[in-house]
C-alpha atoms as a PDB file:
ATOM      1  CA  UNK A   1     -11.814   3.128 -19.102  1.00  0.00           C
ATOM      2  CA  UNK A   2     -13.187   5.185 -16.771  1.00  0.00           C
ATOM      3  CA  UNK A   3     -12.831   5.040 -12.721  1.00  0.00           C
ATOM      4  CA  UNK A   4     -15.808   6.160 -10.832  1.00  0.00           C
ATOM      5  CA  UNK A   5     -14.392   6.220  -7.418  1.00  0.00           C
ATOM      6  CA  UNK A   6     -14.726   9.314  -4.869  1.00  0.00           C
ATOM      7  CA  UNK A   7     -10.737   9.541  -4.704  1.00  0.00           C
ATOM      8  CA  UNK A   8      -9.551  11.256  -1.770  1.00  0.00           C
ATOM      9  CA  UNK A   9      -6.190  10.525  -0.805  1.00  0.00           C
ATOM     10  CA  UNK A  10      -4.342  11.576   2.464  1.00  0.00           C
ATOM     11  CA  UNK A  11      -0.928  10.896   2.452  1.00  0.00           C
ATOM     12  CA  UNK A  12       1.839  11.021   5.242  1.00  0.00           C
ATOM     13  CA  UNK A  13       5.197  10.540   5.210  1.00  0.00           C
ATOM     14  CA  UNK A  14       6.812   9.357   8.219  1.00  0.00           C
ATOM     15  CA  UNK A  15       9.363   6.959   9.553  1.00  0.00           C
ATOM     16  CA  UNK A  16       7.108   3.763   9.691  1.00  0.00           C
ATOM     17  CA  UNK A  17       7.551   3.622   6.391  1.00  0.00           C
ATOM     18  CA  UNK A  18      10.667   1.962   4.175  1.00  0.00           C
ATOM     19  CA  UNK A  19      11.119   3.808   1.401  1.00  0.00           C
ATOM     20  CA  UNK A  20      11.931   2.580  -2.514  1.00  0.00           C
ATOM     21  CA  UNK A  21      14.306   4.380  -4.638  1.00  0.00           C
ATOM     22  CA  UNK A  22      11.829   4.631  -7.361  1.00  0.00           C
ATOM     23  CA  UNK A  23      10.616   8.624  -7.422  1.00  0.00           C
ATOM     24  CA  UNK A  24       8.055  10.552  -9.453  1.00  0.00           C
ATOM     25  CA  UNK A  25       8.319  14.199 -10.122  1.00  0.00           C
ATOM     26  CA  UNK A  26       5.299  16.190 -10.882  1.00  0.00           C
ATOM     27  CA  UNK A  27       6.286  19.363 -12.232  1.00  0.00           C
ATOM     28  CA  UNK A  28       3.881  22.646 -11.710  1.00  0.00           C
ATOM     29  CA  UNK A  29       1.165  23.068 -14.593  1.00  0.00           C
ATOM     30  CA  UNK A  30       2.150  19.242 -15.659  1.00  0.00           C
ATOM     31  CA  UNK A  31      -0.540  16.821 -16.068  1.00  0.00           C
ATOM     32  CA  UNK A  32      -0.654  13.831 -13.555  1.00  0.00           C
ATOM     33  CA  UNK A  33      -1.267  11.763 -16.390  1.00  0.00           C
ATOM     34  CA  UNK A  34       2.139  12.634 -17.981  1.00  0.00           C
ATOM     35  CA  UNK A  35       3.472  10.730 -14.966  1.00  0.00           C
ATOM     36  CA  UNK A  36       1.070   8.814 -12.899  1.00  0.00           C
ATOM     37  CA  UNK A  37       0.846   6.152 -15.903  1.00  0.00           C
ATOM     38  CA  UNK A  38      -1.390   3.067 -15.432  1.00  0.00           C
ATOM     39  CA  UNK A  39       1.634   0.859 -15.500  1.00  0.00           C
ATOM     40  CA  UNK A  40       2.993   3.132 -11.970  1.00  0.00           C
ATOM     41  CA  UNK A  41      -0.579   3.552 -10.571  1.00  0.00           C
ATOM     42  CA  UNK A  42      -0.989  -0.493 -10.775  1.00  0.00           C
ATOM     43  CA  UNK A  43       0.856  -3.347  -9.338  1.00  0.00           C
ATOM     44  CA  UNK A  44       0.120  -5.625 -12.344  1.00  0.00           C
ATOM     45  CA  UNK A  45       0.325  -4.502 -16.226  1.00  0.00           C
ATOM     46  CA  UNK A  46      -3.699  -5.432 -16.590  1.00  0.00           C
ATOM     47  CA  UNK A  47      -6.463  -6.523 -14.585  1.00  0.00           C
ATOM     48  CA  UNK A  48      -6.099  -9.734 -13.884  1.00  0.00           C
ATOM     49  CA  UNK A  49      -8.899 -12.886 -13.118  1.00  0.00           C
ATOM     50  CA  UNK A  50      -8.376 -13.073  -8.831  1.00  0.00           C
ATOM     51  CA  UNK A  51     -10.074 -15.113  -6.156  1.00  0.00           C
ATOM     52  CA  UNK A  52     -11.576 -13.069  -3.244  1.00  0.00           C
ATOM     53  CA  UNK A  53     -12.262 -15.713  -0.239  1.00  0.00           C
ATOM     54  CA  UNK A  54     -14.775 -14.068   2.820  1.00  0.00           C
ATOM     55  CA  UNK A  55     -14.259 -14.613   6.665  1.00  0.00           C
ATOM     56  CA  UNK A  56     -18.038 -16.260   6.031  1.00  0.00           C
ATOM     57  CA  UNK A  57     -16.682 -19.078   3.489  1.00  0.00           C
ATOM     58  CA  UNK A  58     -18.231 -17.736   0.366  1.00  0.00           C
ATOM     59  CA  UNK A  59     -16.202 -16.170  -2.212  1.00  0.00           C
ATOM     60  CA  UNK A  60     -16.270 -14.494  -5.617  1.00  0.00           C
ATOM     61  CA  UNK A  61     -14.153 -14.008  -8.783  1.00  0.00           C
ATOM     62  CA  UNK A  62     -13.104 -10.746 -10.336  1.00  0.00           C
ATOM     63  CA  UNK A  63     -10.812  -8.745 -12.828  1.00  0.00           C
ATOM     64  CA  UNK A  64      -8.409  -7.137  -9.972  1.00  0.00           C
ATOM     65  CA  UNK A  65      -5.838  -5.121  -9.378  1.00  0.00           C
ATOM     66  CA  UNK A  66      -3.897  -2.931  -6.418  1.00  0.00           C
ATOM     67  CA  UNK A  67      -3.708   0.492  -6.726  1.00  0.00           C
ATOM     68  CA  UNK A  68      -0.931   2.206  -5.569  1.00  0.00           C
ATOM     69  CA  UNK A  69      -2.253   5.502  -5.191  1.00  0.00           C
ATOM     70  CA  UNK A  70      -5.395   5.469  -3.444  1.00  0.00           C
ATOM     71  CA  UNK A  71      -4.659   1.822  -1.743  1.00  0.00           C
ATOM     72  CA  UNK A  72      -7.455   0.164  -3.138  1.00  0.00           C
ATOM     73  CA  UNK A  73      -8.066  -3.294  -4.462  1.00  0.00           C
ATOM     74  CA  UNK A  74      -9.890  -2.454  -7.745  1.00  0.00           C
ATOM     75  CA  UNK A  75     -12.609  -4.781  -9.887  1.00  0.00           C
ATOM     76  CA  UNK A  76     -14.106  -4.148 -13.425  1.00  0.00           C
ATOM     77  CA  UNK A  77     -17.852  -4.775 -13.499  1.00  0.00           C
ATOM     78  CA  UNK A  78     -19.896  -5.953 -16.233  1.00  0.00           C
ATOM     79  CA  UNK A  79     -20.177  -2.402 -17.350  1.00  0.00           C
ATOM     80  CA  UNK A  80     -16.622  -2.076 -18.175  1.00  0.00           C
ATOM     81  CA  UNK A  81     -16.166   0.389 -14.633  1.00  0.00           C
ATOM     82  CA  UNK A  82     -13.393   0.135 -12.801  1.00  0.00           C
ATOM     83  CA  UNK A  83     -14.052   0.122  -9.022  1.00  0.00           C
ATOM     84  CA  UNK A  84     -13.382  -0.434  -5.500  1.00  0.00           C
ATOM     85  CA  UNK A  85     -14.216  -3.165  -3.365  1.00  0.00           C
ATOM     86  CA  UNK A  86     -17.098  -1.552  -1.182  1.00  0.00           C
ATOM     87  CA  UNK A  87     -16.022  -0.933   2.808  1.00  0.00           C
ATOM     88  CA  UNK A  88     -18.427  -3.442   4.155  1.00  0.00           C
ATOM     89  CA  UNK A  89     -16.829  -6.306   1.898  1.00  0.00           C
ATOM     90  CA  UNK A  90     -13.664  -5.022   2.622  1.00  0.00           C
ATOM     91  CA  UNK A  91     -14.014  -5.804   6.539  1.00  0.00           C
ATOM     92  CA  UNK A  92     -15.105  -9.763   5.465  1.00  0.00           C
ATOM     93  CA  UNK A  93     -12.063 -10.395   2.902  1.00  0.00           C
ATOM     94  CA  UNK A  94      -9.842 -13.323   4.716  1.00  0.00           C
ATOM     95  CA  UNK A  95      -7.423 -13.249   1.871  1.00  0.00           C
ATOM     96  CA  UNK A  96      -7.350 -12.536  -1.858  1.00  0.00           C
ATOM     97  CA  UNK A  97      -5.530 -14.505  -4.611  1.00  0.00           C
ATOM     98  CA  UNK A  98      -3.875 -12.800  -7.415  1.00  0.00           C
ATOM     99  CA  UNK A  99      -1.469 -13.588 -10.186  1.00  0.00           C
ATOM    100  CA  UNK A 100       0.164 -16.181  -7.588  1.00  0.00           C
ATOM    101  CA  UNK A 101       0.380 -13.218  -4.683  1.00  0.00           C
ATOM    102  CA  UNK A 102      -1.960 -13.461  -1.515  1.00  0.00           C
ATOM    103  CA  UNK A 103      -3.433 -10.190  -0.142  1.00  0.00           C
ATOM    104  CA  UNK A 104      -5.259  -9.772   2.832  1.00  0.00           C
ATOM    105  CA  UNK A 105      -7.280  -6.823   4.556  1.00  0.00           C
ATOM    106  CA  UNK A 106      -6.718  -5.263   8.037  1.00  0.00           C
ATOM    107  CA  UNK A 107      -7.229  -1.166   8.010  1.00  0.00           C
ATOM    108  CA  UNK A 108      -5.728  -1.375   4.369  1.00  0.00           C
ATOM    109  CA  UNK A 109      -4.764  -3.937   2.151  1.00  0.00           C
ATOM    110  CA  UNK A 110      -1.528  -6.257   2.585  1.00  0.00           C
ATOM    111  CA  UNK A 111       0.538  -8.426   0.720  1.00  0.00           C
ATOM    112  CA  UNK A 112       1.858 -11.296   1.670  1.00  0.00           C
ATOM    113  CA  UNK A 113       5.814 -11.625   1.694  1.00  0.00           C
ATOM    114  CA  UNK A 114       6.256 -14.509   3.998  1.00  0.00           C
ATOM    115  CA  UNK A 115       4.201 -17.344   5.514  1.00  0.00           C
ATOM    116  CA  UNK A 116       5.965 -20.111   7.853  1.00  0.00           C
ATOM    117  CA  UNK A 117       3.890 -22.293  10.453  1.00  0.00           C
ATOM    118  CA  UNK A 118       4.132 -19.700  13.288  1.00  0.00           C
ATOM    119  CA  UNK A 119       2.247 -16.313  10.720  1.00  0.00           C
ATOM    120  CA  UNK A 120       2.464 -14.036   8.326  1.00  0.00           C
ATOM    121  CA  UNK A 121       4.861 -11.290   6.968  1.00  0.00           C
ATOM    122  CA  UNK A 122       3.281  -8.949   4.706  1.00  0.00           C
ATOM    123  CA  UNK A 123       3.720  -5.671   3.254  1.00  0.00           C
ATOM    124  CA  UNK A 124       1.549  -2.244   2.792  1.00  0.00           C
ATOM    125  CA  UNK A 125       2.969  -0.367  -0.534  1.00  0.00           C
ATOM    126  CA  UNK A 126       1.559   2.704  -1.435  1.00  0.00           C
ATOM    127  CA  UNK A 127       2.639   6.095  -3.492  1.00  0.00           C
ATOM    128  CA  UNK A 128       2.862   9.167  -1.442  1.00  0.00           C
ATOM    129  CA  UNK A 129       4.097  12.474  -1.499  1.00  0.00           C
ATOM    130  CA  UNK A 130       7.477  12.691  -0.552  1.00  0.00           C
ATOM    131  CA  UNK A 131       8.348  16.462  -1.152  1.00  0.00           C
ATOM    132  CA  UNK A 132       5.846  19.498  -2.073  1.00  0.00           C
ATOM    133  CA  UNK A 133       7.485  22.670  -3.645  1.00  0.00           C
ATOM    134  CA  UNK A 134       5.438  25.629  -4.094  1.00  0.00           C
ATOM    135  CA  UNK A 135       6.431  28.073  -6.695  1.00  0.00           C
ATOM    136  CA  UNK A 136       7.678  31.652  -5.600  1.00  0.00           C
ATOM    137  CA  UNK A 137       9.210  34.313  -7.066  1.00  0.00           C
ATOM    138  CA  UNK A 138      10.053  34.293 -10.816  1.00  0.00           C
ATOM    139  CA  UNK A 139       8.527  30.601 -10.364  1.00  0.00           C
ATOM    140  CA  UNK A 140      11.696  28.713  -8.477  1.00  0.00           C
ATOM    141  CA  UNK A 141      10.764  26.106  -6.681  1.00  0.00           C
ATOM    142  CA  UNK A 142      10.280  26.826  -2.258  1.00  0.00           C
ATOM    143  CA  UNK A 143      10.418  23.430  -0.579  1.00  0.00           C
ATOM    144  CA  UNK A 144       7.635  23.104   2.119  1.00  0.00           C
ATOM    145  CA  UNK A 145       8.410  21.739   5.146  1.00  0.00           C
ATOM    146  CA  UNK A 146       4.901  20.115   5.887  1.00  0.00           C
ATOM    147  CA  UNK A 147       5.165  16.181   5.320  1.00  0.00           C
ATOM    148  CA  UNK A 148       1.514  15.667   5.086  1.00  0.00           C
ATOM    149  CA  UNK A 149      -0.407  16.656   1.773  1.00  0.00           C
ATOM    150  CA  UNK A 150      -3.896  15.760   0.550  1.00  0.00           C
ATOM    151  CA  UNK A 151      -4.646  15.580  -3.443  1.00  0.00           C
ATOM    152  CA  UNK A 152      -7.681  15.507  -4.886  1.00  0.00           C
ATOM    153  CA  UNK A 153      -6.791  14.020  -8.379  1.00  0.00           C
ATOM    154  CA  UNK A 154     -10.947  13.768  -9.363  1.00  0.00           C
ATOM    155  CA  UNK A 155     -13.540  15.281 -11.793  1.00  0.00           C
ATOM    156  CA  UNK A 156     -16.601  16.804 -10.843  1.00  0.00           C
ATOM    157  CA  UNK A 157     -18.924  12.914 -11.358  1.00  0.00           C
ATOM    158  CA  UNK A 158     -15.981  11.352  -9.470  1.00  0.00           C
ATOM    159  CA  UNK A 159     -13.526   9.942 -11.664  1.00  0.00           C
ATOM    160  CA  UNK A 160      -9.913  10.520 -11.993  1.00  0.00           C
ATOM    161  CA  UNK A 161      -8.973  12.827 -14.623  1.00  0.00           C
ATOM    162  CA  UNK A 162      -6.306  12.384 -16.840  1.00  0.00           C
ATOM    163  CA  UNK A 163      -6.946  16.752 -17.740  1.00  0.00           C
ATOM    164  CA  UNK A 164      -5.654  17.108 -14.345  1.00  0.00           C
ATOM    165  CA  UNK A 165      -2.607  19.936 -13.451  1.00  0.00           C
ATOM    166  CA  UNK A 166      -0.977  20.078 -10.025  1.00  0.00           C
ATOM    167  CA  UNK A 167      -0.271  23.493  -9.236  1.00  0.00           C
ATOM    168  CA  UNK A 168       3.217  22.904  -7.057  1.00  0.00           C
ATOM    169  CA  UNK A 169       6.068  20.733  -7.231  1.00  0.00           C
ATOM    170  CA  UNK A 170       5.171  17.336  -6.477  1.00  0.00           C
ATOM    171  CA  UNK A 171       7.890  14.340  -5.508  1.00  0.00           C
ATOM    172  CA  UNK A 172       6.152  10.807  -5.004  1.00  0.00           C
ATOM    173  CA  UNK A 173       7.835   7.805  -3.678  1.00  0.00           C
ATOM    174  CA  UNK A 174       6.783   4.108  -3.331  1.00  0.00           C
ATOM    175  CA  UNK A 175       7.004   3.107   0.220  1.00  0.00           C
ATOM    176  CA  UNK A 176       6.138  -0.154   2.286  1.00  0.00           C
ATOM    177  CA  UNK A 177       4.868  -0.532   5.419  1.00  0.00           C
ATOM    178  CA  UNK A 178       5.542  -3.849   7.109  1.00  0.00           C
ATOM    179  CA  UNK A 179       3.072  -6.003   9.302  1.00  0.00           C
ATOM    180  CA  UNK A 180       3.435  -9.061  11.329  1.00  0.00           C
ATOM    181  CA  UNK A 181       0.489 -11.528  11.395  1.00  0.00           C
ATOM    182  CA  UNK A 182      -0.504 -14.780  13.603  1.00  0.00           C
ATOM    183  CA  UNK A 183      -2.082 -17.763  12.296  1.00  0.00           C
ATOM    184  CA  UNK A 184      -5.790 -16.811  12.771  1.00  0.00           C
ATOM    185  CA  UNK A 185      -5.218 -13.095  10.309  1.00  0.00           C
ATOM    186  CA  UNK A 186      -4.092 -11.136  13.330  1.00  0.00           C
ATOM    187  CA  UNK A 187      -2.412  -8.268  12.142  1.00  0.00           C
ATOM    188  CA  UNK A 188       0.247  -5.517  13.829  1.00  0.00           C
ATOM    189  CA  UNK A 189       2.547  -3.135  12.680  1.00  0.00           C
ATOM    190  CA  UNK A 190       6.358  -4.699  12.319  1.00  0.00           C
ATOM    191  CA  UNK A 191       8.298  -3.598  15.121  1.00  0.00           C
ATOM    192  CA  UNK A 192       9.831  -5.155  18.583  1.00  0.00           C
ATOM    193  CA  UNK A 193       6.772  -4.708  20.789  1.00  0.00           C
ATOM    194  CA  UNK A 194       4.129  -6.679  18.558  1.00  0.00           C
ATOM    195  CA  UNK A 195       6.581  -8.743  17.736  1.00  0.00           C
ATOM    196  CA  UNK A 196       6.932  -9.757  20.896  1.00  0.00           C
ATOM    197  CA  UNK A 197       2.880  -9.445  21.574  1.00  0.00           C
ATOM    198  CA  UNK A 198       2.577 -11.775  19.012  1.00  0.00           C
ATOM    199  CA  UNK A 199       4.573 -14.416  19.525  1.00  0.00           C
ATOM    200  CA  UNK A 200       4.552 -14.214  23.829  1.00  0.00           C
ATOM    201  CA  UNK A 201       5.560 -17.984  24.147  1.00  0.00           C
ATOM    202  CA  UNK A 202       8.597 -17.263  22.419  1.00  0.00           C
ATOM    203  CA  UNK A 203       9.496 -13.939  24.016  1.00  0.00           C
ATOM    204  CA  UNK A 204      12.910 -15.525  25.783  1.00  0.00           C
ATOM    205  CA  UNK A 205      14.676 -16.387  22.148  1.00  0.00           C
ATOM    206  CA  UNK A 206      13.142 -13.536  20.850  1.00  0.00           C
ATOM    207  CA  UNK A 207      14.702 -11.263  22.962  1.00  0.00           C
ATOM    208  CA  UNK A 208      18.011 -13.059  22.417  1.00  0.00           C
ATOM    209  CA  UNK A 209      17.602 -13.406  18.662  1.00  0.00           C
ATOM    210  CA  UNK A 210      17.486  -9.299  18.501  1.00  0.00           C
ATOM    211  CA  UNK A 211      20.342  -9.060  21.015  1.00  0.00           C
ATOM    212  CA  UNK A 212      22.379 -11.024  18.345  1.00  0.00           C
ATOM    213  CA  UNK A 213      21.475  -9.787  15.311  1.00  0.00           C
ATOM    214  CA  UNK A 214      20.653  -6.659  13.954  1.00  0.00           C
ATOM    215  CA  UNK A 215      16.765  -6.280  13.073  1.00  0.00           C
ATOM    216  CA  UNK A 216      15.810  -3.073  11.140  1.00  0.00           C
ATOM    217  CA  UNK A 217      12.355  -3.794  11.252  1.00  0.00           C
ATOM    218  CA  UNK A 218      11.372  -1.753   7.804  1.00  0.00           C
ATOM    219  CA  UNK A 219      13.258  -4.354   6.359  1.00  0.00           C
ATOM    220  CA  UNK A 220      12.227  -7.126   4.477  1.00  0.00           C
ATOM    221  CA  UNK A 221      14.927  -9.319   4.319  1.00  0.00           C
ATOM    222  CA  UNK A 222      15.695  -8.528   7.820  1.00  0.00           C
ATOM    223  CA  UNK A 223      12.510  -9.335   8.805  1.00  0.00           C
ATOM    224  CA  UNK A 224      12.094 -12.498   6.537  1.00  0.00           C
ATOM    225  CA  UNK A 225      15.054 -13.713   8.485  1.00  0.00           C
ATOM    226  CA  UNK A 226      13.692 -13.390  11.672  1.00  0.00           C
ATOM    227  CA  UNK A 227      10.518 -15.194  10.625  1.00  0.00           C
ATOM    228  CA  UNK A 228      12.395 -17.626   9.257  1.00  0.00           C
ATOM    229  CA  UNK A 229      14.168 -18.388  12.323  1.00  0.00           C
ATOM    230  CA  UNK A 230      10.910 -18.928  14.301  1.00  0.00           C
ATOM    231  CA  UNK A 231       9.769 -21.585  12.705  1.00  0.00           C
END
């Protein structure tokens, strides 16, 4: 199957970010193929038969699937392509149903961990780099110390190559980013200021709720807790 998507991929790792235990190493002169599988690229094992519903009431039906890598909700047209949902569709998605998991769009695509009568919890998961190490002398291994790296993992029509070798060190990570949404798809990074943007009429138990109880807001039982509590 082949992917025809321009895939350019800028990756940062920082501290909005909660990080999985699950980590990828790349070796030098490996292929990415060897171990960006399908079955770590992709949330689900296939493509599966979702719902995508529009902020203008229409909606459509589609083979999907989330791709880690590039952060992409991906569709397989009648040509047997696998693709991403153009930008302009993108901007209209309210929410999409998948396999029994709700996803929804704001500068990226979420999914949904939590929903009580007050909003939404949701989550960001991606793959990026965690660690680059370029090789030196007698090829060992120098750790870099820059945190940002972009890949270009693409042939010359487009698609990504499975021929592909990196030519460093490369350490990937899955990490989630958490969000905290209203009840008309309002969307802000987790942390104590939107929270408390988000939820204003509540600010006074809020503030005592995080006085009493610790609230480490890249977590998700942590947070699901503290939506739990507002309801």
């Amino acid at each position: 199957m082949k992917y025809f998507i321009y895939f350019f991929l800028l990756l940062y790792v920082n501290n909005n970010f909660a990080q999985d235990s699950t980590r990828f190493l790349i070796r030098a002169d490996q292929f990415v193929s060897e171990v960006l599988t399908p079955e770590k690229i992709y949330q689900y094992p296939k493509f599966l038969r979702g719902k995508i519903k529009f902020r203008d009431e229409t909606s459509t039906e589609a083979l999907l699937n989330y791709n880690y890598l590039n952060g992409e909700m991906e569709f397989i047209n009648p040509k047997n392509d696998t693709l991403a949902i153009a930008e302009h569709q993108m901007l209209n998605i309210l929410r999409i149903i998948l396999n029994k998991d709700t996803f929804y769009y704001h500068k990226g695509y979420m999914q949904q961990v939590l929903q009580t009568s007050v909003g939404i919890l949701a989550k960001r998961q991606m793959l990026v780099v965690l660690k680059r190490e370029k090789l030196g002398a007698f090829d060992q291994p120098a750790s870099t110390t820059n945190v940002e790296s972009m890949l270009y993992f693409r042939d010359y029509y487009g698609s990504i190559t499975t021929t592909m070798k990196v030519r460093e060190n490369i350490t990937m990570v899955y990490r989630n980013e958490f969000f905290l949404g209203d009840n008309y798809y309002s969307f802000l990074p987790a942390n104590k200021k939107n929270l408390l943007k988000l939820f204003p009429s509540r600010r006074a138990i809020l503030n005592n709720y995080l006085r009493e109880n610790e609230v480490d807001f890249k977590n998700s039982s942590h947070l699901q807790k503290l939506f739990l509590f507002l309801k």
